[in-house]
PDB file of N, CA and C in Angstrom:
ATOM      1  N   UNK A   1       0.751   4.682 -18.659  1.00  0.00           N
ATOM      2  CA  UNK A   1       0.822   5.613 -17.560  1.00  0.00           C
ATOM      3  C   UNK A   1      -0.518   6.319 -17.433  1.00  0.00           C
ATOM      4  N   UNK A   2      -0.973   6.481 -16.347  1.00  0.00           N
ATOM      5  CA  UNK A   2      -2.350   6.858 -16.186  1.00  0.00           C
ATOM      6  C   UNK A   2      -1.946   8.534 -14.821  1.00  0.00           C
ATOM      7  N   UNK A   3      -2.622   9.174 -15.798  1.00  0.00           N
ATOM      8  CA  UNK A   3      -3.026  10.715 -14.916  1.00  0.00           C
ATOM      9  C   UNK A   3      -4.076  10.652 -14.197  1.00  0.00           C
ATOM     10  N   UNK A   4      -3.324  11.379 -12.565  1.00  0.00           N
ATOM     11  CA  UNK A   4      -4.729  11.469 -11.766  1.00  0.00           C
ATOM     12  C   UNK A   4      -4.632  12.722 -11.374  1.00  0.00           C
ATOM     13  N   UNK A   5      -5.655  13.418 -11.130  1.00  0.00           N
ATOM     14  CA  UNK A   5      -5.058  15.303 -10.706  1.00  0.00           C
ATOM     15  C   UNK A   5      -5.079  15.847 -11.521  1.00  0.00           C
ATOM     16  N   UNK A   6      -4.626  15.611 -12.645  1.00  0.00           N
ATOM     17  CA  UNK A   6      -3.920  16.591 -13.558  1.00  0.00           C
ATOM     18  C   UNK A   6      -2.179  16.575 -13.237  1.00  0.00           C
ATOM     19  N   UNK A   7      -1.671  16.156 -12.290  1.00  0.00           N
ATOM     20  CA  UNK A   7      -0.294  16.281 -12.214  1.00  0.00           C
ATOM     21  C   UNK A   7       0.342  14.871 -11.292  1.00  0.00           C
ATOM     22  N   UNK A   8      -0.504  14.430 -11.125  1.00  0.00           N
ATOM     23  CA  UNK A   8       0.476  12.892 -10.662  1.00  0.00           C
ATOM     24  C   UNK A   8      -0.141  11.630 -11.998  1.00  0.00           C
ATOM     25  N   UNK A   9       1.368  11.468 -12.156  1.00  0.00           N
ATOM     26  CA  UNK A   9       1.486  10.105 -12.990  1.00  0.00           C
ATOM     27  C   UNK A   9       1.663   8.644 -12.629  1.00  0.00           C
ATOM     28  N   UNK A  10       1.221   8.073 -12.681  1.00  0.00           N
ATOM     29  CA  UNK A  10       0.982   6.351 -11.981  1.00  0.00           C
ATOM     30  C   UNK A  10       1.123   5.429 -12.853  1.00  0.00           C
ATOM     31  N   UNK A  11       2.125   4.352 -12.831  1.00  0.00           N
ATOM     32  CA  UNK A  11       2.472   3.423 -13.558  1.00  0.00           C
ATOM     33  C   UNK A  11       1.631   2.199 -12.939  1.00  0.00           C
ATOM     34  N   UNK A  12       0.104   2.048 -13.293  1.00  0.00           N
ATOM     35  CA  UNK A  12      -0.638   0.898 -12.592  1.00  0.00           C
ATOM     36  C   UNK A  12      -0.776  -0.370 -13.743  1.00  0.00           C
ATOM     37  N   UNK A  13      -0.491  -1.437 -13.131  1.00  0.00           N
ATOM     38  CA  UNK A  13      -0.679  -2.739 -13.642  1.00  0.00           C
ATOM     39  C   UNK A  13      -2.343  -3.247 -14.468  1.00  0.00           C
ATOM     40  N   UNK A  14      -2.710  -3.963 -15.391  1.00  0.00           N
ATOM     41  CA  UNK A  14      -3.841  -3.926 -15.995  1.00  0.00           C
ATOM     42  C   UNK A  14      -4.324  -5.393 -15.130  1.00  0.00           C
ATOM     43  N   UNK A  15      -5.331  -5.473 -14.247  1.00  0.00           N
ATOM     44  CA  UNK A  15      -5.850  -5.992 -12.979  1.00  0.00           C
ATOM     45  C   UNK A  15      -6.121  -7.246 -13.833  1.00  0.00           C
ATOM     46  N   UNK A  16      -5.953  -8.623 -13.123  1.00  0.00           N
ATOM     47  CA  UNK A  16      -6.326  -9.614 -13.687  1.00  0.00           C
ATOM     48  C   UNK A  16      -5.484 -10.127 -14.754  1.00  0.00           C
ATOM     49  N   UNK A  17      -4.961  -9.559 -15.286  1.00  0.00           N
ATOM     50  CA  UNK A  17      -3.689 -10.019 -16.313  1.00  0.00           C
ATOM     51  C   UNK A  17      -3.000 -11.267 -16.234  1.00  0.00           C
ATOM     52  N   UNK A  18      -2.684 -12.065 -15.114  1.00  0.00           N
ATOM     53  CA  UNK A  18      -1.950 -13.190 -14.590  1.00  0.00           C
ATOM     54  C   UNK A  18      -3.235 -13.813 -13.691  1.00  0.00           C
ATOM     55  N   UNK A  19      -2.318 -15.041 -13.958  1.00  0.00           N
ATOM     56  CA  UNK A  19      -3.271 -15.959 -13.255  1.00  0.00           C
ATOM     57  C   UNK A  19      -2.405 -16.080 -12.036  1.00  0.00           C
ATOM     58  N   UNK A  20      -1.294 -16.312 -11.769  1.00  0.00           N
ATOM     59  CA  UNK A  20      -0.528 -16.445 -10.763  1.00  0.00           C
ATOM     60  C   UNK A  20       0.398 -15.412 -10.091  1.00  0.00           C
ATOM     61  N   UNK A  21       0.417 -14.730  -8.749  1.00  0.00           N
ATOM     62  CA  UNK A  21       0.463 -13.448  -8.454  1.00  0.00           C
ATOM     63  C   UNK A  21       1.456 -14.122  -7.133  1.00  0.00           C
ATOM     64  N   UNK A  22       3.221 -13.715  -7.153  1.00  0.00           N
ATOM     65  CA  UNK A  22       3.552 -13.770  -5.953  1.00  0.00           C
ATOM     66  C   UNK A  22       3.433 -12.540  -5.338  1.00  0.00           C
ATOM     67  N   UNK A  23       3.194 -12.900  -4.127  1.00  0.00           N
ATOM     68  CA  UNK A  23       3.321 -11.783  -2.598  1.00  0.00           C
ATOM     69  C   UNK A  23       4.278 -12.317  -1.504  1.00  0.00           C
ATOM     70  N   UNK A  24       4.452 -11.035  -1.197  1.00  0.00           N
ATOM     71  CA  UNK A  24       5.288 -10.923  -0.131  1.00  0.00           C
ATOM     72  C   UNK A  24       4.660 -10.895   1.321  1.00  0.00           C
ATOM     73  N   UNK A  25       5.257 -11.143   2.224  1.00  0.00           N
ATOM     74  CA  UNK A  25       4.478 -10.617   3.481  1.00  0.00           C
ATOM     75  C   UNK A  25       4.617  -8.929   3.376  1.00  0.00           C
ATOM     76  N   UNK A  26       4.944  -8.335   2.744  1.00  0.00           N
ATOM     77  CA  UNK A  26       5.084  -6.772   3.347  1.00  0.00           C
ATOM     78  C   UNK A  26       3.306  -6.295   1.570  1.00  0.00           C
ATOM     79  N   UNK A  27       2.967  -7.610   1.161  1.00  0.00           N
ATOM     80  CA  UNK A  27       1.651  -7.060   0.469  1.00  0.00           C
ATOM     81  C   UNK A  27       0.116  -7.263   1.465  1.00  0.00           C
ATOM     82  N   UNK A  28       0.936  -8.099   2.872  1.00  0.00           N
ATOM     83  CA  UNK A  28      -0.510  -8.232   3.941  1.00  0.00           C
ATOM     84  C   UNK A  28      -0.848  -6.569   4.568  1.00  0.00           C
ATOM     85  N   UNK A  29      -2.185  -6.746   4.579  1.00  0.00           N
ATOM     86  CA  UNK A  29      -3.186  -8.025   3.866  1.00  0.00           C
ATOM     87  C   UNK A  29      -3.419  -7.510   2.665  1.00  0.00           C
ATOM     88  N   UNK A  30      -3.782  -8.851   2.316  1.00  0.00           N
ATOM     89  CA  UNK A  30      -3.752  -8.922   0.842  1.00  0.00           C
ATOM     90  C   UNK A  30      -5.129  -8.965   0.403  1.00  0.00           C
ATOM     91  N   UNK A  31      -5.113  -7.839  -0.956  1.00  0.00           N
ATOM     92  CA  UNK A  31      -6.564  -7.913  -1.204  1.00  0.00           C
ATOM     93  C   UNK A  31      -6.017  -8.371  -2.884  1.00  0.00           C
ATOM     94  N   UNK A  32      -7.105  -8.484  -3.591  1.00  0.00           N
ATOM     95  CA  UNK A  32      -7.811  -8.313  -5.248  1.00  0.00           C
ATOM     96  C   UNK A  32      -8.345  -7.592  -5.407  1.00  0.00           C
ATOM     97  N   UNK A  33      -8.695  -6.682  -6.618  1.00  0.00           N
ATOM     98  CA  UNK A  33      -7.066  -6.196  -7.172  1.00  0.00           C
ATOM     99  C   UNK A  33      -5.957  -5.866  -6.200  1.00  0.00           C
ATOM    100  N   UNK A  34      -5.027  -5.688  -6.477  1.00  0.00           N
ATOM    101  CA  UNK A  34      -4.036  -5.148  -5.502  1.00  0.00           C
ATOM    102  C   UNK A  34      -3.482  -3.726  -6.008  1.00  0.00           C
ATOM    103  N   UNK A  35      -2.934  -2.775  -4.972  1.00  0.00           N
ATOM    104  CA  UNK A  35      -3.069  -1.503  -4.784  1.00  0.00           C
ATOM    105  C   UNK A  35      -2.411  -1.138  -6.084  1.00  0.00           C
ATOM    106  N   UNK A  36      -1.521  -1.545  -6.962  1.00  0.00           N
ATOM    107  CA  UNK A  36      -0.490  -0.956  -8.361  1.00  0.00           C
ATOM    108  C   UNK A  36      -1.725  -1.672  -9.195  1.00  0.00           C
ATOM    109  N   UNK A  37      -2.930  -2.097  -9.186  1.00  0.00           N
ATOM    110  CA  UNK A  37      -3.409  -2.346 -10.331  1.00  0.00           C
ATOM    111  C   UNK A  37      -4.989  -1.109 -10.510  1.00  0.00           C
ATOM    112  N   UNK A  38      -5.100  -0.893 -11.660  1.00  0.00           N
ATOM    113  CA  UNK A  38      -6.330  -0.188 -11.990  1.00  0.00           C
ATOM    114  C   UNK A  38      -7.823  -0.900 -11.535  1.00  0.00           C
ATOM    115  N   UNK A  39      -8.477  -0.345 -10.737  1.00  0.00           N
ATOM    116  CA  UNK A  39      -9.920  -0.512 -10.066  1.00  0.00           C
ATOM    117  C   UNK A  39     -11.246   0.065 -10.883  1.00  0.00           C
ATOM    118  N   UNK A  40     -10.918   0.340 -11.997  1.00  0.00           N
ATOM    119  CA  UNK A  40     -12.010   1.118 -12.137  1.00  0.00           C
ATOM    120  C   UNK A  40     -12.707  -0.119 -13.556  1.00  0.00           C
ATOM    121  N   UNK A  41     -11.945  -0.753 -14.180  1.00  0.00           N
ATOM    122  CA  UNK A  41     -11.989  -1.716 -14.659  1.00  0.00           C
ATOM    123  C   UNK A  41     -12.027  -3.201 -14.222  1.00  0.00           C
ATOM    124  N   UNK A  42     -12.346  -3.285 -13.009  1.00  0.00           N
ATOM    125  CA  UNK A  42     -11.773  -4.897 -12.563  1.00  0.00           C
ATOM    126  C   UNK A  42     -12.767  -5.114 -11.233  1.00  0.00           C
ATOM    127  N   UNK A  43     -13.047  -5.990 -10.746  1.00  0.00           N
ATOM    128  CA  UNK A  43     -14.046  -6.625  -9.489  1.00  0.00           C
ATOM    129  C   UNK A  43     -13.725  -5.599  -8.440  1.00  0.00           C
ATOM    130  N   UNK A  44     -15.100  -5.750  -7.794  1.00  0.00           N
ATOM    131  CA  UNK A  44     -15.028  -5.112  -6.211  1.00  0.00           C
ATOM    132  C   UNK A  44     -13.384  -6.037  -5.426  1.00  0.00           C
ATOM    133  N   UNK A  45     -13.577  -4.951  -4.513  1.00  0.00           N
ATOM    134  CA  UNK A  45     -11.762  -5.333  -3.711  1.00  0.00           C
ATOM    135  C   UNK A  45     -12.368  -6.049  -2.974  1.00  0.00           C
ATOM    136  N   UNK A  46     -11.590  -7.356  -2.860  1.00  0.00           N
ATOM    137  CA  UNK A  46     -11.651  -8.571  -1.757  1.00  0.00           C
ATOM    138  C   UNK A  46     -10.440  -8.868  -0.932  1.00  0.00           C
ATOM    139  N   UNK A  47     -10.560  -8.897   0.202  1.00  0.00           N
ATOM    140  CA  UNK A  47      -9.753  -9.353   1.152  1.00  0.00           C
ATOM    141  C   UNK A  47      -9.432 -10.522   1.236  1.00  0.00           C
ATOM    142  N   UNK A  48      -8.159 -11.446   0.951  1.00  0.00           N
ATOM    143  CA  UNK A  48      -7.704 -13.017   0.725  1.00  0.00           C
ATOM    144  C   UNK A  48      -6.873 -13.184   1.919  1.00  0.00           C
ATOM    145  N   UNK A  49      -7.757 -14.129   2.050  1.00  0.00           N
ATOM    146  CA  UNK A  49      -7.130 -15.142   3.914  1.00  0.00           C
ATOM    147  C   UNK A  49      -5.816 -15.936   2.917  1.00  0.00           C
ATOM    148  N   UNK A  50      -4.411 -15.552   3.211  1.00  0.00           N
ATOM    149  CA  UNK A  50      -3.638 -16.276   2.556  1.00  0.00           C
ATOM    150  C   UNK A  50      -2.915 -16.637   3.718  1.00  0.00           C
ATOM    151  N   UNK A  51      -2.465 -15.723   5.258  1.00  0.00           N
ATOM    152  CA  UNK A  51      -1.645 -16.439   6.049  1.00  0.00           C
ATOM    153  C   UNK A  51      -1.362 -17.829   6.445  1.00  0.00           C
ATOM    154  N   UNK A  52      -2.373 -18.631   6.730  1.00  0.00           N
ATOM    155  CA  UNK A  52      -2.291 -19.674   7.566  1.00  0.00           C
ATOM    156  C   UNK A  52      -1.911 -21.145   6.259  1.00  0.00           C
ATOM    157  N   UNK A  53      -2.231 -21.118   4.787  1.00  0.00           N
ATOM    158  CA  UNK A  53      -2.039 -21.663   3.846  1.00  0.00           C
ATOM    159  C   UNK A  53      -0.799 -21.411   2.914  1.00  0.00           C
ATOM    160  N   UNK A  54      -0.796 -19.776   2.740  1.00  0.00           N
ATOM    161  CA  UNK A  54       0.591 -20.037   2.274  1.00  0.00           C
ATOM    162  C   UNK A  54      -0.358 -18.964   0.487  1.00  0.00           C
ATOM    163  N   UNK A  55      -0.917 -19.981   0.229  1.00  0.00           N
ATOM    164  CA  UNK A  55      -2.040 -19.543  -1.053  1.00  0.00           C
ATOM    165  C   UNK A  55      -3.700 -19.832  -1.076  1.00  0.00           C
ATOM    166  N   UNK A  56      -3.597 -18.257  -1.422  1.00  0.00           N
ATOM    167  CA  UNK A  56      -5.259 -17.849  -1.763  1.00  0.00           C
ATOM    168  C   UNK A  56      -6.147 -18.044  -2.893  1.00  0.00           C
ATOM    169  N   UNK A  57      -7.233 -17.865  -3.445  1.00  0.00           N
ATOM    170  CA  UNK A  57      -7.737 -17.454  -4.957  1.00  0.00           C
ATOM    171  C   UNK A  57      -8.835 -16.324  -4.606  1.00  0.00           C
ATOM    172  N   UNK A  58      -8.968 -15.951  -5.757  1.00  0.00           N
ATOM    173  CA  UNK A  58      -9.858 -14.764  -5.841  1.00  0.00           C
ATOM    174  C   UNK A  58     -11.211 -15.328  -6.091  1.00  0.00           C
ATOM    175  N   UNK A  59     -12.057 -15.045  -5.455  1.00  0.00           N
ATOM    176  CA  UNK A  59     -13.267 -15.625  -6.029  1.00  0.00           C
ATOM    177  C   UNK A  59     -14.147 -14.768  -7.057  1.00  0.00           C
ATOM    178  N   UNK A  60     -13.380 -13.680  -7.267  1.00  0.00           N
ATOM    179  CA  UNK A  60     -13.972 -13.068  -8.434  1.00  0.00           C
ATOM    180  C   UNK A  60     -13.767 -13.671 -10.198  1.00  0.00           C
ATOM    181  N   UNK A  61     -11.806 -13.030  -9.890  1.00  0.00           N
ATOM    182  CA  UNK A  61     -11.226 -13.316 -11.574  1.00  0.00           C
ATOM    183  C   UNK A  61     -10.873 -14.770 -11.228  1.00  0.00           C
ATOM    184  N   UNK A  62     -10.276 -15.710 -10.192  1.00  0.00           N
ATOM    185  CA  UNK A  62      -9.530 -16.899 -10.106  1.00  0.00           C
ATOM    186  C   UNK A  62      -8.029 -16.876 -10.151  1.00  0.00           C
ATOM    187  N   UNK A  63      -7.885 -15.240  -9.903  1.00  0.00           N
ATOM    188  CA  UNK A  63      -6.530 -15.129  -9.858  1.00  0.00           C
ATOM    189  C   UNK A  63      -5.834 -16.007  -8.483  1.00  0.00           C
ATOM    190  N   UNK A  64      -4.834 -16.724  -8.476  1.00  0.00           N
ATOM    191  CA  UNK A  64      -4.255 -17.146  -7.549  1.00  0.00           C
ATOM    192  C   UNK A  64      -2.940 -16.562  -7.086  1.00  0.00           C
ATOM    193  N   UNK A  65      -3.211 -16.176  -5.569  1.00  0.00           N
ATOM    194  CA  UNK A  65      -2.062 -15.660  -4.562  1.00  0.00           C
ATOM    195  C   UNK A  65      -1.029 -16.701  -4.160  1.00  0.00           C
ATOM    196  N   UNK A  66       0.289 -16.672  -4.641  1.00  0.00           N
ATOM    197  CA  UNK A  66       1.208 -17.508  -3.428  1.00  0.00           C
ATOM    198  C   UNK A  66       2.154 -16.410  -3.191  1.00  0.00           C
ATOM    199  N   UNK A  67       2.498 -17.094  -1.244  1.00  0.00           N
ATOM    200  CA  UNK A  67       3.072 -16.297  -0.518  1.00  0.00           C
ATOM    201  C   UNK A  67       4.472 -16.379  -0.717  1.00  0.00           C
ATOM    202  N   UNK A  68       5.072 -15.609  -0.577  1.00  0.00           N
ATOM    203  CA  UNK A  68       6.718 -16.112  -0.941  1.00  0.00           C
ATOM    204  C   UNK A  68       7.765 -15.499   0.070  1.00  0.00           C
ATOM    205  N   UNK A  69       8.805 -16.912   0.247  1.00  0.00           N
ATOM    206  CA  UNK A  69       9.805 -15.266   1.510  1.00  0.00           C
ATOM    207  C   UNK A  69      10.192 -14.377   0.954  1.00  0.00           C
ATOM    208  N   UNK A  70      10.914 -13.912   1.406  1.00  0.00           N
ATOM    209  CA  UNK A  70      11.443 -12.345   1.618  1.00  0.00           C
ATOM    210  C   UNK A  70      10.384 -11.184   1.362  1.00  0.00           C
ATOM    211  N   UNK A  71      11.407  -9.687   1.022  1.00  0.00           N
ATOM    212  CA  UNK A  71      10.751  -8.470   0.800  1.00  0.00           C
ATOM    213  C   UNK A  71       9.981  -8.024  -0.464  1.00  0.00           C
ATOM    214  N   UNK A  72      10.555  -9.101  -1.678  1.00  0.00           N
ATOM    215  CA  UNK A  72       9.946  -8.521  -2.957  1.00  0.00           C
ATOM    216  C   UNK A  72       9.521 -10.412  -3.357  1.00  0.00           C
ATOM    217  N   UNK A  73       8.373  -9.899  -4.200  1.00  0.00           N
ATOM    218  CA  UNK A  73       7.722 -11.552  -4.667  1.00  0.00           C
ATOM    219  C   UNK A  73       8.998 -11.395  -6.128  1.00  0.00           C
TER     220      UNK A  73
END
């Protein structure tokens, strides 16, 4: 759990951890890292063209995006 403020607590993911990352349509657009993971440790944020394929990669870590139906990956 990571403190920001002094009074908000954030349960953020350790960025890059997985190689394989489902998303949802409700994570477009989709960047690397993604918003629940820690930035201060991990590549500049990149924007991933995943619509028209389905799946992306990161050209930073090589993390790979697939899209998945519904609301939660």
């Amino acid at each position: 759990m990571r403190e920001r403020s002094g009074t908000v607590r954030e349960n953020l993911d350790t960025p890059n951890a997985e190689r394989v990352y489902r998303v949802t349509r409700g994570d477009l657009p989709l960047h690397c890292p993604m918003p629940e993971m820690y930035l201060w440790n991990s590549h500049p944020k990149v924007y991933l063209p995943i619509e028209a394929s389905g799946e992306a990669k990161c050209p930073y870590c090589s993390a790979t995006y697939e899209l998945v139906a519904g609301d939660d990956p």
